[in-house]
C-alpha atoms as a PDB file:
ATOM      1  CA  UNK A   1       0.000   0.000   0.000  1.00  0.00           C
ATOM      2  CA  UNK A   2       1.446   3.309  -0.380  1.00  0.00           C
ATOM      3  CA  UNK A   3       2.360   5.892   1.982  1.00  0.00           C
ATOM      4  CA  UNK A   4      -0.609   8.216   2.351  1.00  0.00           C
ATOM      5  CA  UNK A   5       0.651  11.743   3.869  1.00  0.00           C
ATOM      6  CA  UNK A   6      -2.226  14.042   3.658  1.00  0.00           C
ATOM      7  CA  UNK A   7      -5.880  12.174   4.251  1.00  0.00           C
ATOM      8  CA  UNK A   8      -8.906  13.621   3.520  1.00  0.00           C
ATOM      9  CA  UNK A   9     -12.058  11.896   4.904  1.00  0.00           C
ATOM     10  CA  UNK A  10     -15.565  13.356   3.691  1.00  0.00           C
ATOM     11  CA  UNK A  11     -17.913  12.887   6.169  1.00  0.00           C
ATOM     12  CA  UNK A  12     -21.651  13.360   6.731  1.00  0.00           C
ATOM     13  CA  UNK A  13     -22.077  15.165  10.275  1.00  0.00           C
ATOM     14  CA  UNK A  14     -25.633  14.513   9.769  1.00  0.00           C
ATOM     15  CA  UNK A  15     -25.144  10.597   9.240  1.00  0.00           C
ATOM     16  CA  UNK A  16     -23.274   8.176  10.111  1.00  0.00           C
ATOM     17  CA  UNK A  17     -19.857   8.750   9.514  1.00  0.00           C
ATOM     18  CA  UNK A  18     -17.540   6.355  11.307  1.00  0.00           C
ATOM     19  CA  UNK A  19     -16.571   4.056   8.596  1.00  0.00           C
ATOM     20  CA  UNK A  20     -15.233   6.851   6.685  1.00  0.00           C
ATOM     21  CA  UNK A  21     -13.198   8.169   9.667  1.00  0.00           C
ATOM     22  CA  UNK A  22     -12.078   4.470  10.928  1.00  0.00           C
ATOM     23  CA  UNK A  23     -10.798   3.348   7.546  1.00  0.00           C
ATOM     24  CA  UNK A  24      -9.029   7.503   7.556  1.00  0.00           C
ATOM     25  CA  UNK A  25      -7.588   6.575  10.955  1.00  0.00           C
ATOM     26  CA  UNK A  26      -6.358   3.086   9.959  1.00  0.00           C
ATOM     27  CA  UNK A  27      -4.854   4.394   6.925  1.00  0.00           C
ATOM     28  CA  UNK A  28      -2.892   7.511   9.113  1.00  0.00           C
ATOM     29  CA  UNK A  29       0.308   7.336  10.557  1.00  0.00           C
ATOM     30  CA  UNK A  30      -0.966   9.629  13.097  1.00  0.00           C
ATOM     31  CA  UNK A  31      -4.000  11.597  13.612  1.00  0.00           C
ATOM     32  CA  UNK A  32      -2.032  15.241  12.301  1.00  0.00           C
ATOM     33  CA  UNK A  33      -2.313  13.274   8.454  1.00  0.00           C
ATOM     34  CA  UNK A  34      -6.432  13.262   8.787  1.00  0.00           C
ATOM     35  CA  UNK A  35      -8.065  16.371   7.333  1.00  0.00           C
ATOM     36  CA  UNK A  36     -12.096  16.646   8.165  1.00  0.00           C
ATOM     37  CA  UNK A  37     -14.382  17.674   5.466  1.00  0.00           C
ATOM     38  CA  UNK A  38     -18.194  18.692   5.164  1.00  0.00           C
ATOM     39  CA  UNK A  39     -19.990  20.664   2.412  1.00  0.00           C
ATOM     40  CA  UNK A  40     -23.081  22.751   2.483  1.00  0.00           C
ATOM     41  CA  UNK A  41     -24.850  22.925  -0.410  1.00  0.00           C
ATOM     42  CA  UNK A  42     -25.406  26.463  -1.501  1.00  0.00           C
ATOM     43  CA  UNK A  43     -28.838  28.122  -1.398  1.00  0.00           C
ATOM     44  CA  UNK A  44     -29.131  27.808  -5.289  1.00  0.00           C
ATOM     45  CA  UNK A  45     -29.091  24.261  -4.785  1.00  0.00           C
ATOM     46  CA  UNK A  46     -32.296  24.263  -2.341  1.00  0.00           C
ATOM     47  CA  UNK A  47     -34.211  27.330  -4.379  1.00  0.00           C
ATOM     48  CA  UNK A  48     -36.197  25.244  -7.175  1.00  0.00           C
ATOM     49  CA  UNK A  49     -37.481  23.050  -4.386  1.00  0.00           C
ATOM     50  CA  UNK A  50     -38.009  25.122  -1.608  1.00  0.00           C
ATOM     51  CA  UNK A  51     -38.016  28.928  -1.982  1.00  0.00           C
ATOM     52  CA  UNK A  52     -38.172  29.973   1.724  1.00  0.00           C
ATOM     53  CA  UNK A  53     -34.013  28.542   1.935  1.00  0.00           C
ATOM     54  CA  UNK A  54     -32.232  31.539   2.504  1.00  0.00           C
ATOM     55  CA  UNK A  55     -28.428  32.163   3.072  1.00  0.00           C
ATOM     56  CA  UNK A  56     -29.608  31.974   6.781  1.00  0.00           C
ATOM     57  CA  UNK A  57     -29.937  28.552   6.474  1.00  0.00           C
ATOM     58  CA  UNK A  58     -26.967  27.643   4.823  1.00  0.00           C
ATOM     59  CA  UNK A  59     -25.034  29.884   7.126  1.00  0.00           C
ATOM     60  CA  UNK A  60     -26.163  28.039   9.939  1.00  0.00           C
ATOM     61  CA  UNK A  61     -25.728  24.334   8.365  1.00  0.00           C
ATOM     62  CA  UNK A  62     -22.328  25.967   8.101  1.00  0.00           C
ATOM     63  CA  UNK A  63     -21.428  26.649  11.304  1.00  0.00           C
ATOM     64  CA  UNK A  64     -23.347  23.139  13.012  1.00  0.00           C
ATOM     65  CA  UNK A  65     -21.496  21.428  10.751  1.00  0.00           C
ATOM     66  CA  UNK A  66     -17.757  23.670  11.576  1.00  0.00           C
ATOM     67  CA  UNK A  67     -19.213  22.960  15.481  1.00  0.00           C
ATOM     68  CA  UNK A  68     -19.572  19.127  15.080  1.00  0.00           C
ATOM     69  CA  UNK A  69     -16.458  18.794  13.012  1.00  0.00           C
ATOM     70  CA  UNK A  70     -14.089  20.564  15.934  1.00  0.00           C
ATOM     71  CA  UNK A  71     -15.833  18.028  18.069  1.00  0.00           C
ATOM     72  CA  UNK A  72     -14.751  14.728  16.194  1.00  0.00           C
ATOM     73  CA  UNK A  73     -11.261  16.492  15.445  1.00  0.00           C
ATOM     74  CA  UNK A  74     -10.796  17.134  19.363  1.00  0.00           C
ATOM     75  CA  UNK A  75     -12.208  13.597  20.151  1.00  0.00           C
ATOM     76  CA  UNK A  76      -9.845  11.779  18.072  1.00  0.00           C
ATOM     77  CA  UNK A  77      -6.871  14.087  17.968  1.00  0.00           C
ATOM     78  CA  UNK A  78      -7.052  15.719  14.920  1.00  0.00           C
ATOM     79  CA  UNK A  79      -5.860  19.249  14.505  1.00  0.00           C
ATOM     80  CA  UNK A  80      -8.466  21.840  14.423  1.00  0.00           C
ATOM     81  CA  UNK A  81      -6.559  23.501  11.528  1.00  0.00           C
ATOM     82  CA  UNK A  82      -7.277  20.286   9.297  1.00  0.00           C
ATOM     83  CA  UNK A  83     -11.067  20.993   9.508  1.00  0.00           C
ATOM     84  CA  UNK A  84     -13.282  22.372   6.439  1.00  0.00           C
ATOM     85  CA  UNK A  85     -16.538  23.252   5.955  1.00  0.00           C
ATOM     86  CA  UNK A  86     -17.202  24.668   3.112  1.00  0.00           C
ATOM     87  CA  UNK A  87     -20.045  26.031   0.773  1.00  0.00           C
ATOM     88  CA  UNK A  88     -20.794  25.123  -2.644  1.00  0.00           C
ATOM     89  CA  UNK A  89     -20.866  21.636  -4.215  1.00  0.00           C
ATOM     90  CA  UNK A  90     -19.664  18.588  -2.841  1.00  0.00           C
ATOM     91  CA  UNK A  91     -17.472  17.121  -5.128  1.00  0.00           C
ATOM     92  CA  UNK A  92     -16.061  19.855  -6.365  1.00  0.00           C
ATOM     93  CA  UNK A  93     -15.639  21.153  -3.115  1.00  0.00           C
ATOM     94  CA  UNK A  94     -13.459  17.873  -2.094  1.00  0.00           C
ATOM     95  CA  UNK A  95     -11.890  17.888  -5.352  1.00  0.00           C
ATOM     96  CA  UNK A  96     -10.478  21.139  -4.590  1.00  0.00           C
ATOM     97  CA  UNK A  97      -9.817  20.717  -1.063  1.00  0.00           C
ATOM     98  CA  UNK A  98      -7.616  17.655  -1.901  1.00  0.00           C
ATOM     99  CA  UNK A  99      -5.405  19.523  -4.505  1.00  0.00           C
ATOM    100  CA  UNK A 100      -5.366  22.760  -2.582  1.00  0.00           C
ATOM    101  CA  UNK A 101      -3.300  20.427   0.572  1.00  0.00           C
ATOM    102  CA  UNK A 102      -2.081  18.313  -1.608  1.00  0.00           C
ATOM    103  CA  UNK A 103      -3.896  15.416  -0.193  1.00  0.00           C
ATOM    104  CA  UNK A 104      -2.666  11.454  -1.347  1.00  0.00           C
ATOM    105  CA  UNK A 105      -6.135  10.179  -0.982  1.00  0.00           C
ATOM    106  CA  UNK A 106      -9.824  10.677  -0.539  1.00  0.00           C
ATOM    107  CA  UNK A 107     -12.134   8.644   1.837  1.00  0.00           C
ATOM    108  CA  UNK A 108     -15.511   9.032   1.148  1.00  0.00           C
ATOM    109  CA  UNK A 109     -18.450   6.819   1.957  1.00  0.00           C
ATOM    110  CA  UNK A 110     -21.374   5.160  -0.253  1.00  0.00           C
ATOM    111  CA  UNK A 111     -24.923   4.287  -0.116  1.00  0.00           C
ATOM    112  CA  UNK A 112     -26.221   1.020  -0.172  1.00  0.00           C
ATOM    113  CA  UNK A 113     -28.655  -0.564  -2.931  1.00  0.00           C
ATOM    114  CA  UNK A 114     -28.866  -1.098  -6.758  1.00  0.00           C
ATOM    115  CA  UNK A 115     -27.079   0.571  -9.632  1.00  0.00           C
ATOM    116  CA  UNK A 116     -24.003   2.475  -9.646  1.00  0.00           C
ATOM    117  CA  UNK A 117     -25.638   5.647  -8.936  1.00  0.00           C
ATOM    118  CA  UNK A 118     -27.446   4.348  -5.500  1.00  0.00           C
ATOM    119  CA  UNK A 119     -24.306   2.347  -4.617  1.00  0.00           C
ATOM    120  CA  UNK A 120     -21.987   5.234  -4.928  1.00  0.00           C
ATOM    121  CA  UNK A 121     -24.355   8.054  -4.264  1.00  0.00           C
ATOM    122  CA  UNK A 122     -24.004  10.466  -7.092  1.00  0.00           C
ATOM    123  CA  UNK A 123     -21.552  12.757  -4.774  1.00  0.00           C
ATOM    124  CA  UNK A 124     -19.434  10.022  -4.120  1.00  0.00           C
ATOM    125  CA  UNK A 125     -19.123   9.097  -8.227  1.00  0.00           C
ATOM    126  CA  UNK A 126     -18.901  12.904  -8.923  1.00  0.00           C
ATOM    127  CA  UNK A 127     -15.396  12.585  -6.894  1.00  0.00           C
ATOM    128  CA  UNK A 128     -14.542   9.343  -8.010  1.00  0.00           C
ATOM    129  CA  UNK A 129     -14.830  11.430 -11.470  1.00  0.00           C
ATOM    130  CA  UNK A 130     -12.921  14.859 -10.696  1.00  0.00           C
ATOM    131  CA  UNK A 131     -10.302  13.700  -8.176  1.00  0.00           C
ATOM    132  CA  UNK A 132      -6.506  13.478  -9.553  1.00  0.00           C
ATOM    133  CA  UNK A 133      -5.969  11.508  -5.826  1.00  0.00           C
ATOM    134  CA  UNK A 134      -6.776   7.346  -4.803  1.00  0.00           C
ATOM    135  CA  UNK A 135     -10.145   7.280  -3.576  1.00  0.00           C
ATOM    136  CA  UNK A 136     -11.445   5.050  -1.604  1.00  0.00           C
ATOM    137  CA  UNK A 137     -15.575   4.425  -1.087  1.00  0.00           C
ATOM    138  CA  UNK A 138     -16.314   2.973   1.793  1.00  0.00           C
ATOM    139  CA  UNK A 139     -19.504   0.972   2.489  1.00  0.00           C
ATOM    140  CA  UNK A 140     -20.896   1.838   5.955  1.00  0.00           C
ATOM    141  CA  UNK A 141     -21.636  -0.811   8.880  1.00  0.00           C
ATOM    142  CA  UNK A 142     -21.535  -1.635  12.525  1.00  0.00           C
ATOM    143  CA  UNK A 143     -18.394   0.383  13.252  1.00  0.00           C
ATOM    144  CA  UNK A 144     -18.504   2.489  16.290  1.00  0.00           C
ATOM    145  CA  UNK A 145     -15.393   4.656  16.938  1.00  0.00           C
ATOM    146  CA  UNK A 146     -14.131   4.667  20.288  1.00  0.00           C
ATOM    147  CA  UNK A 147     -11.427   7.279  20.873  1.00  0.00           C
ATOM    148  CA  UNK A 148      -8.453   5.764  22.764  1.00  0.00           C
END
């Protein structure tokens, strides 16, 4: 297996998330090579659907999601400066992210069911797609993280 220096694991701070981190934590030498990400969707993703979304919303989404990710980084070690939560689209967000730090590898989880599409989850293929990094999908489970 290669050396992996800089790890990015895209997680869902609204879902479960510890298969991503685990298999980000397995892969590490230590806990400073782990990078956190979450992406908001911006409001002109919401607006067809629901017009009442304003940048309110998304600002907040922001920072829950900035407020759970310095919890998991502090729980397992992980430097708050290798947290991101940005706004805008989610594979082109992580896309960026990883070339921006220069980041070996991608960890990024999938859904489970038929097809490709469901599988992967189209975010998930959309980075499989755009990355110039490894990726790896990971299916979710039973894994509960316990920090040591």
């Amino acid at each position: 297996m290669k050396n992996y220096k800089r790890i990015i694991a895209a997680i869902d701070v609204y879902a479960e998330y510890d298969h991503v981190l685990q298999s980000a934590l397995c892969i590490a030498k230590n806990t400073k090579q782990v990078y956190l990400v979450f992406v908001t969707l911006p409001i002109s993703y919401f607006q067809p659907y629901i017009s009442s979304v304003g940048v309110e919303y998304v600002t907040d989404i922001t920072l829950q999601a900035k407020t759970r990710l310095s919890q998991i980084a502090h729980k397992f070690e992980i430097p708050q400066s290798n947290i991101y939560a940005p706004v805008g689209y989610i594979a082109s967000e992580i896309c960026n992210l990883a070339t921006d730090i220069h980041a070996d590898i991608i960890i990024i989880g999938t859904h489970g069911g038929n097809g490709h599409e469901v599988l992967l989850g189209s975010a998930t293929n959309s980075v499989l797609h755009c990355a110039k990094q490894d990726v790896l999908a990971v299916r979710g489970g039973d894994v509960k993280l316990i920090a040591s």
